[in-house]
N, C-alpha and C. Protein backbone atom coordinates (compact mmCIF):
# COMPACT_ATOMS: atom_id res chain seq x y z
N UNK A 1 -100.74 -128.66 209.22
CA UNK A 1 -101.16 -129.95 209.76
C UNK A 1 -102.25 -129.71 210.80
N UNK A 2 -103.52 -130.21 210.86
CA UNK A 2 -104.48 -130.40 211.73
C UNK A 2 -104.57 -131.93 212.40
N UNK A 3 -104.42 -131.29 213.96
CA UNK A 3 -104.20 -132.35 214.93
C UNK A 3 -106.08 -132.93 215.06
N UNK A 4 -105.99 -133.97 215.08
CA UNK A 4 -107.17 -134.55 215.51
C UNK A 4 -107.66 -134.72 217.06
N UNK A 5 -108.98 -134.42 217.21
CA UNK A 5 -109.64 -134.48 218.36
C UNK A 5 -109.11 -136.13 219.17
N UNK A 6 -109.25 -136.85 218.20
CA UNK A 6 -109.24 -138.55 218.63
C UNK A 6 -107.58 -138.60 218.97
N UNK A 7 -106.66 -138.19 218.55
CA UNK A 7 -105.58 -138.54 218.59
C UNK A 7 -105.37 -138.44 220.13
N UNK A 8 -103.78 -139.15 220.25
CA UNK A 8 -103.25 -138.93 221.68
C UNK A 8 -102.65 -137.56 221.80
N UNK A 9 -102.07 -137.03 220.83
CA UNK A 9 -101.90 -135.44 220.88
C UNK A 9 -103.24 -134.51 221.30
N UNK A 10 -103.99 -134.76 220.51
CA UNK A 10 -105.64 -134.21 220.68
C UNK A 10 -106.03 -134.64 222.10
N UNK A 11 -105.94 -135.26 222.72
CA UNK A 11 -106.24 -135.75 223.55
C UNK A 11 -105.81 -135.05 225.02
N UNK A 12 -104.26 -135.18 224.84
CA UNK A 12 -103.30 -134.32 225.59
C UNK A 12 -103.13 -132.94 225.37
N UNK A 13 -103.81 -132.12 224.49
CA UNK A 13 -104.04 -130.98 224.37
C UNK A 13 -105.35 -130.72 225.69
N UNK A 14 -106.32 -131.60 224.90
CA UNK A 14 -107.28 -131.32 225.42
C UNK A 14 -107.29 -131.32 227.67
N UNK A 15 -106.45 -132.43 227.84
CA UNK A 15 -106.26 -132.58 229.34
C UNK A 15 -104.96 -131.47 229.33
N UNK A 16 -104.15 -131.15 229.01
CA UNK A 16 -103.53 -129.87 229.55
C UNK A 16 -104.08 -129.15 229.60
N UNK A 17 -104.84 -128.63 228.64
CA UNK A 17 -105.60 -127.02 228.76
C UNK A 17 -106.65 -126.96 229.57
N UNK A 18 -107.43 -128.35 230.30
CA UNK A 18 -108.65 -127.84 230.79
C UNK A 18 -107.82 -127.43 232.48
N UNK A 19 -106.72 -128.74 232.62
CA UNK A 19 -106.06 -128.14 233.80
C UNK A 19 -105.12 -126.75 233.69
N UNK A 20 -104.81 -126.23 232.31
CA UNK A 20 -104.39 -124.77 232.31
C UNK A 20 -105.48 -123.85 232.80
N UNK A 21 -106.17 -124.27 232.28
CA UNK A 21 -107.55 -122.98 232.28
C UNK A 21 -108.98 -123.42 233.76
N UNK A 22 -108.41 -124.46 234.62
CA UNK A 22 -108.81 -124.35 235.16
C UNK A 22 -108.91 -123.09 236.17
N UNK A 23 -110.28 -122.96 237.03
CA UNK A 23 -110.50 -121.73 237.64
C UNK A 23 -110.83 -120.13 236.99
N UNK A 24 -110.58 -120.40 235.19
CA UNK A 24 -110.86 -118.99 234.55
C UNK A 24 -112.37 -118.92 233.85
N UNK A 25 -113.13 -119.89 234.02
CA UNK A 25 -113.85 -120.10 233.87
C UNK A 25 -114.97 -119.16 233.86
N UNK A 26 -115.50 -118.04 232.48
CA UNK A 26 -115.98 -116.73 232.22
C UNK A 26 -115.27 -115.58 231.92
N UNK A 27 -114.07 -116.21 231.86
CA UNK A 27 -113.03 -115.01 231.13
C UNK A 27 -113.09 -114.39 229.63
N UNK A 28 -112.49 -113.66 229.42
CA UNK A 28 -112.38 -113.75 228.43
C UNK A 28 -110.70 -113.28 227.70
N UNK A 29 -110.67 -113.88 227.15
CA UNK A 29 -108.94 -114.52 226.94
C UNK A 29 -108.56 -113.67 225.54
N UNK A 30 -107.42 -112.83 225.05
CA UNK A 30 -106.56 -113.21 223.92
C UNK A 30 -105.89 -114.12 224.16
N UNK A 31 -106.01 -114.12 222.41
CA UNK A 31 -104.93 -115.01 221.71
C UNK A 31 -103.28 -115.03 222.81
N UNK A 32 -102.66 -113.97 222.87
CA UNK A 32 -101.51 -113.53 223.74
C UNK A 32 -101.49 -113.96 225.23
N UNK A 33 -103.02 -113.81 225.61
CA UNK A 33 -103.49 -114.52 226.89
C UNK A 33 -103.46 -116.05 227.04
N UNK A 34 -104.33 -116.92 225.75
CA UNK A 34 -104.06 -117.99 226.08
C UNK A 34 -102.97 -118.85 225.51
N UNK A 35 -101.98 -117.62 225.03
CA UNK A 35 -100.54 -118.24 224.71
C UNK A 35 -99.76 -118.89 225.71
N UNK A 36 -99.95 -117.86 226.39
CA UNK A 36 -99.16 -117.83 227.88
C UNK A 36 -99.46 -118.88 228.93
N UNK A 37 -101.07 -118.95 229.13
CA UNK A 37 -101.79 -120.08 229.89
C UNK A 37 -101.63 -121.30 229.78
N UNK A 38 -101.11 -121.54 228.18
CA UNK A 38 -101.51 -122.90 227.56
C UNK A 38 -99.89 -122.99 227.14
N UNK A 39 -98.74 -122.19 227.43
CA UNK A 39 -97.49 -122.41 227.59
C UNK A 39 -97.26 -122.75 226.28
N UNK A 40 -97.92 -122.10 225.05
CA UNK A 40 -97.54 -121.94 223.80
C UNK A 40 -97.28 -120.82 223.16
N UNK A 41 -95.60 -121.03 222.57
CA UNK A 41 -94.98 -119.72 221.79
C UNK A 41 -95.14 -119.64 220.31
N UNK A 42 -95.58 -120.68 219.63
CA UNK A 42 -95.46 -121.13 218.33
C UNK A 42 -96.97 -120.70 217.86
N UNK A 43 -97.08 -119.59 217.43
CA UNK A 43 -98.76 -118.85 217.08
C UNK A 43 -99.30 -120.26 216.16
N UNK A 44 -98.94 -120.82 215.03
CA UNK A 44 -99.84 -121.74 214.48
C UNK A 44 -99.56 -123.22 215.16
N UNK A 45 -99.20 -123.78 215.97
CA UNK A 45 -99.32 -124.39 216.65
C UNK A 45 -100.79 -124.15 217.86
N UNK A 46 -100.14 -122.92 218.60
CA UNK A 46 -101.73 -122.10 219.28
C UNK A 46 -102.95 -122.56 218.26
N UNK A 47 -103.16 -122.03 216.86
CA UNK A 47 -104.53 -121.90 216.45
C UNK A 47 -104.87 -123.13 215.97
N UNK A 48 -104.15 -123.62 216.40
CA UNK A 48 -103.98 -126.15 216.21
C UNK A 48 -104.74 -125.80 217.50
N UNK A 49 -104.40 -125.92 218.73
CA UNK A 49 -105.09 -126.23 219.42
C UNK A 49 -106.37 -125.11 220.04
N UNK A 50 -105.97 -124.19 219.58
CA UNK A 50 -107.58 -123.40 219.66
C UNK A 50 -108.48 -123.78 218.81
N UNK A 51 -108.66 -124.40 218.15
CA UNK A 51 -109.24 -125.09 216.93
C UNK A 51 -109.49 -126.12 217.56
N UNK A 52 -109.28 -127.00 218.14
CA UNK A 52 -109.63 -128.28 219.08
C UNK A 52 -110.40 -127.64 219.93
N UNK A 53 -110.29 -126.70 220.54
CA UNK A 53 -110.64 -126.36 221.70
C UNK A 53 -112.11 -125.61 221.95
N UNK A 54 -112.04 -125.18 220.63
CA UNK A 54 -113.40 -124.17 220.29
C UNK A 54 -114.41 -125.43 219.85
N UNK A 55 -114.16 -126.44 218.89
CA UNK A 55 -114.56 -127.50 218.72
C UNK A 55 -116.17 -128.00 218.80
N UNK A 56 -117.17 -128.02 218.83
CA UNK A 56 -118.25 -128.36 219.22
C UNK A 56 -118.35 -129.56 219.92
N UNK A 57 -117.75 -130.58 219.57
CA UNK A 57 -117.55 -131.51 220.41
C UNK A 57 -116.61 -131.28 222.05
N UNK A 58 -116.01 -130.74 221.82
CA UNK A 58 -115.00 -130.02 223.09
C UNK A 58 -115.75 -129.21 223.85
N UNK A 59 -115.53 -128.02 223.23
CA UNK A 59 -116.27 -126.61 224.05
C UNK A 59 -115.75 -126.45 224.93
N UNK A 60 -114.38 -125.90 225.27
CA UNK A 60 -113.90 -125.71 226.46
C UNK A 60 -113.44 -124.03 226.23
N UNK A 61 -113.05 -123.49 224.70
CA UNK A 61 -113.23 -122.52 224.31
C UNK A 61 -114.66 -121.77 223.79
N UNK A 62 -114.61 -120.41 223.57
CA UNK A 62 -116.10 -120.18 222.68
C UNK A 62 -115.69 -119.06 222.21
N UNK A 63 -115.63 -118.41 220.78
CA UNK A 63 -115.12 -117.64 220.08
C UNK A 63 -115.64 -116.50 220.55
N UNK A 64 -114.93 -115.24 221.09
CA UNK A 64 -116.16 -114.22 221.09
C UNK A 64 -115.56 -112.93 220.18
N UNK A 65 -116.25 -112.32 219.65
CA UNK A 65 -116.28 -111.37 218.16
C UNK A 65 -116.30 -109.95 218.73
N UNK A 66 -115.58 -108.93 218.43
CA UNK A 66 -115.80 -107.93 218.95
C UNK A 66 -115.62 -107.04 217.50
N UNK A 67 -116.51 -105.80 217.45
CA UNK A 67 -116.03 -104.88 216.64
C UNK A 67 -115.68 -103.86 216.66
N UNK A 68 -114.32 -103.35 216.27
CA UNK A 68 -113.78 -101.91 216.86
C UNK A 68 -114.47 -100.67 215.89
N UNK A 69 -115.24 -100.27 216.73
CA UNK A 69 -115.44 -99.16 216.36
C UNK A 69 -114.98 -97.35 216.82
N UNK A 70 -114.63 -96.52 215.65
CA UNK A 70 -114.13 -95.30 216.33
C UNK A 70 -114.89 -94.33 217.27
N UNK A 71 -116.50 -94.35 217.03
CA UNK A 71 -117.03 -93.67 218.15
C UNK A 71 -117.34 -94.74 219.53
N UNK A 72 -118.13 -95.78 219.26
CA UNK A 72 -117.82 -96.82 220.81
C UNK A 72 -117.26 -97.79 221.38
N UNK A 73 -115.72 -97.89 220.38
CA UNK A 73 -114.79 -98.43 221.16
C UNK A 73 -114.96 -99.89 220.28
N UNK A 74 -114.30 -101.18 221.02
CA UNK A 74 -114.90 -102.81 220.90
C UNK A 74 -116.50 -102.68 220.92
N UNK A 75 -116.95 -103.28 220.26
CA UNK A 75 -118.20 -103.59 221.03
C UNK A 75 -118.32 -105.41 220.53
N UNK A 76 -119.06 -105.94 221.80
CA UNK A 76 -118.98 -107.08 221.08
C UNK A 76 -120.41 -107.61 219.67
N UNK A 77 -120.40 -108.56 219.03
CA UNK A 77 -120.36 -108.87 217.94
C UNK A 77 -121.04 -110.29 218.33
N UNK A 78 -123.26 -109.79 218.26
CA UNK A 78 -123.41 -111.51 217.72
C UNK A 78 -123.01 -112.60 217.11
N UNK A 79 -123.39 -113.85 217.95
CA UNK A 79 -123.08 -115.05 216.75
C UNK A 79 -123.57 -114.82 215.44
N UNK A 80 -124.92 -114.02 215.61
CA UNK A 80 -125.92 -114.39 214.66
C UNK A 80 -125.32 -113.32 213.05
N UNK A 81 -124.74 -112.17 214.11
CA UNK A 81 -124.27 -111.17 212.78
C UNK A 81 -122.84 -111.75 211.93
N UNK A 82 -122.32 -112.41 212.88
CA UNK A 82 -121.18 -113.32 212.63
C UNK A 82 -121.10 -113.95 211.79
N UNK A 83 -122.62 -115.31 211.98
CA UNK A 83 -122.69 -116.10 210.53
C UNK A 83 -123.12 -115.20 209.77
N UNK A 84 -124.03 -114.64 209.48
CA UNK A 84 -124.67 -113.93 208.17
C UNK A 84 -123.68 -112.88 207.54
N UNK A 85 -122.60 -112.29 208.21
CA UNK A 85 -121.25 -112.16 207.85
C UNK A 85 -120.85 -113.24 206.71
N UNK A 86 -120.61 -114.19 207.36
CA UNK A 86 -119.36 -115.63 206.82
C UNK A 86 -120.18 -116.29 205.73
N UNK A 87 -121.84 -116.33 205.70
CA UNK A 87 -122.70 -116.63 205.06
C UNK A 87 -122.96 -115.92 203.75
N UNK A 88 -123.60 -114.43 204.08
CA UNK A 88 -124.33 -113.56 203.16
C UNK A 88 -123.43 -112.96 203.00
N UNK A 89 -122.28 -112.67 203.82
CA UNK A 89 -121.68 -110.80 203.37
C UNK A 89 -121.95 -109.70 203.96
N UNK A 90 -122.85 -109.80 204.56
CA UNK A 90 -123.75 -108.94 205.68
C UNK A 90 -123.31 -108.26 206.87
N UNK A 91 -122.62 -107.84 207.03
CA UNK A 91 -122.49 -107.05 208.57
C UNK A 91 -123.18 -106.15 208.74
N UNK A 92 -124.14 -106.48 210.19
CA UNK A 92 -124.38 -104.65 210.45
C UNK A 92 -123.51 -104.63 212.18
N UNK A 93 -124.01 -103.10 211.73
CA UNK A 93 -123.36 -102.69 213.18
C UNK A 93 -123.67 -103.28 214.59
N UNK A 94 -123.08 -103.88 215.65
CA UNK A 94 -123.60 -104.13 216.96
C UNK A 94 -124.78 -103.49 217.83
N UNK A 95 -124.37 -102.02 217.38
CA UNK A 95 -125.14 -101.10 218.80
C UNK A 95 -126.97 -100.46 217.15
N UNK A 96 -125.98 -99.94 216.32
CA UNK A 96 -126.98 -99.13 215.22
C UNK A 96 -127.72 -100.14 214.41
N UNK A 97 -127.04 -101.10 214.30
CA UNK A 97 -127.95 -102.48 213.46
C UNK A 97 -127.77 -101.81 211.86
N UNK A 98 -126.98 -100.90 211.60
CA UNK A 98 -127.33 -100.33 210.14
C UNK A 98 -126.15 -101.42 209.51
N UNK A 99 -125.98 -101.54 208.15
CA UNK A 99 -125.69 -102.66 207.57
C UNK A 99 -124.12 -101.70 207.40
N UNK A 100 -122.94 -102.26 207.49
CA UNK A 100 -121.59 -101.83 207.22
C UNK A 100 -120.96 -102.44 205.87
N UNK A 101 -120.76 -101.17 205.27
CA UNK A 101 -119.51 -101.86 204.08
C UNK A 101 -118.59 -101.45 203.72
N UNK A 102 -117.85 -102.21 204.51
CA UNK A 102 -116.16 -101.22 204.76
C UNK A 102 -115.12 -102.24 203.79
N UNK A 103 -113.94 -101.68 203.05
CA UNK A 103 -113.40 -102.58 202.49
C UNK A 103 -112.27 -103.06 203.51
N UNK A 104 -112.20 -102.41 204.96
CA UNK A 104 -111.31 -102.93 205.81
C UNK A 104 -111.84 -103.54 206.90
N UNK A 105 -113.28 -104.06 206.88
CA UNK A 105 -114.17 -104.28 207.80
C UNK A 105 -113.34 -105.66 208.51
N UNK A 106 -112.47 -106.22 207.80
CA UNK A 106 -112.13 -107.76 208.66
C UNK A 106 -111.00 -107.34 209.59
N UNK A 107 -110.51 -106.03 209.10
CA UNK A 107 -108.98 -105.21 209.66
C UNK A 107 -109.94 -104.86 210.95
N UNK A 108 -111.49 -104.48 211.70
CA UNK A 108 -112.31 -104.61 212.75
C UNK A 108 -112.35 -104.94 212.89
N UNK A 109 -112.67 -106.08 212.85
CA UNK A 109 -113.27 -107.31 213.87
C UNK A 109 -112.37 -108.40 214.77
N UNK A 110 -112.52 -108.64 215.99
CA UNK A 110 -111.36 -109.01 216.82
C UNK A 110 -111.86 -110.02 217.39
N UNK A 111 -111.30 -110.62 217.77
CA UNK A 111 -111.58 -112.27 218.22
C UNK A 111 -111.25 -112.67 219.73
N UNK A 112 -111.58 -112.82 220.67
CA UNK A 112 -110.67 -113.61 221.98
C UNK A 112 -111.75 -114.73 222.18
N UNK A 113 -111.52 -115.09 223.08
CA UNK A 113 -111.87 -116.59 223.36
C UNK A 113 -112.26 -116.54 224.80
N UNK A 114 -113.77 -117.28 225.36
CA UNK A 114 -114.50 -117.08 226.60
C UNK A 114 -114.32 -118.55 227.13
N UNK A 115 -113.67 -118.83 228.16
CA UNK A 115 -113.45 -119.82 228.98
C UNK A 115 -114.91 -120.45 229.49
N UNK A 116 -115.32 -121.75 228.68
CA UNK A 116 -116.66 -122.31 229.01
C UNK A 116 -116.25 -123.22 230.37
């Protein structure tokens, strides 16, 4: 079930979490992190309202992409390589720019969320 932005649930998501997340403003959050903040135990319930939250109309979340790599660790992960990922198929590397084709490449890539 997807909660709507317009609804009174949507709504009340949206005014709890900005007063949860008030003051973190440039963080950068897991999932586990803003479980806790946002006083949710129920993981797909969470990605209901991280999904509101990331929102373009909202923006109180902002997805940020990281890729684990074995020689430099996370590194983080343009928007731009992101779409052309989700788009083309395309990944390249963050730091080498060389094009990656891993069949576990999505088992890399990590997600938290930057407090706008």
């Amino acid at each position: 079930m997807t909660i709507s932005i317009a609804s009174e649930e949507g709504r009340q998501i949206i005014d709890d979490s900005q007063a949860s997340l008030k003051g973190q403003k440039g963080s950068i959050l897991s999932f586990v992190a803003l479980s806790r903040l946002l006083h949710e135990e129920n993981s797909a319930r969470l990605a209901e309202m991280v999904e509101i939250l990331t929102s373009k109309d909202i923006r109180i979340l902002k997805q940020v992409f990281y890729y684990e790599d074995e020689a430099y660790g996370a590194v983080q992960v343009s928007d731009d390589n992101i779409k052309s990922y989700l788009t083309l198929g395309q990944f390249y590397h963050p730091i080498t720019k060389l094009s990656i084709e891993l069949d576990n490449l999505e088992e890399r890539i990590l997600i938290e969320f930057e407090v706008l």
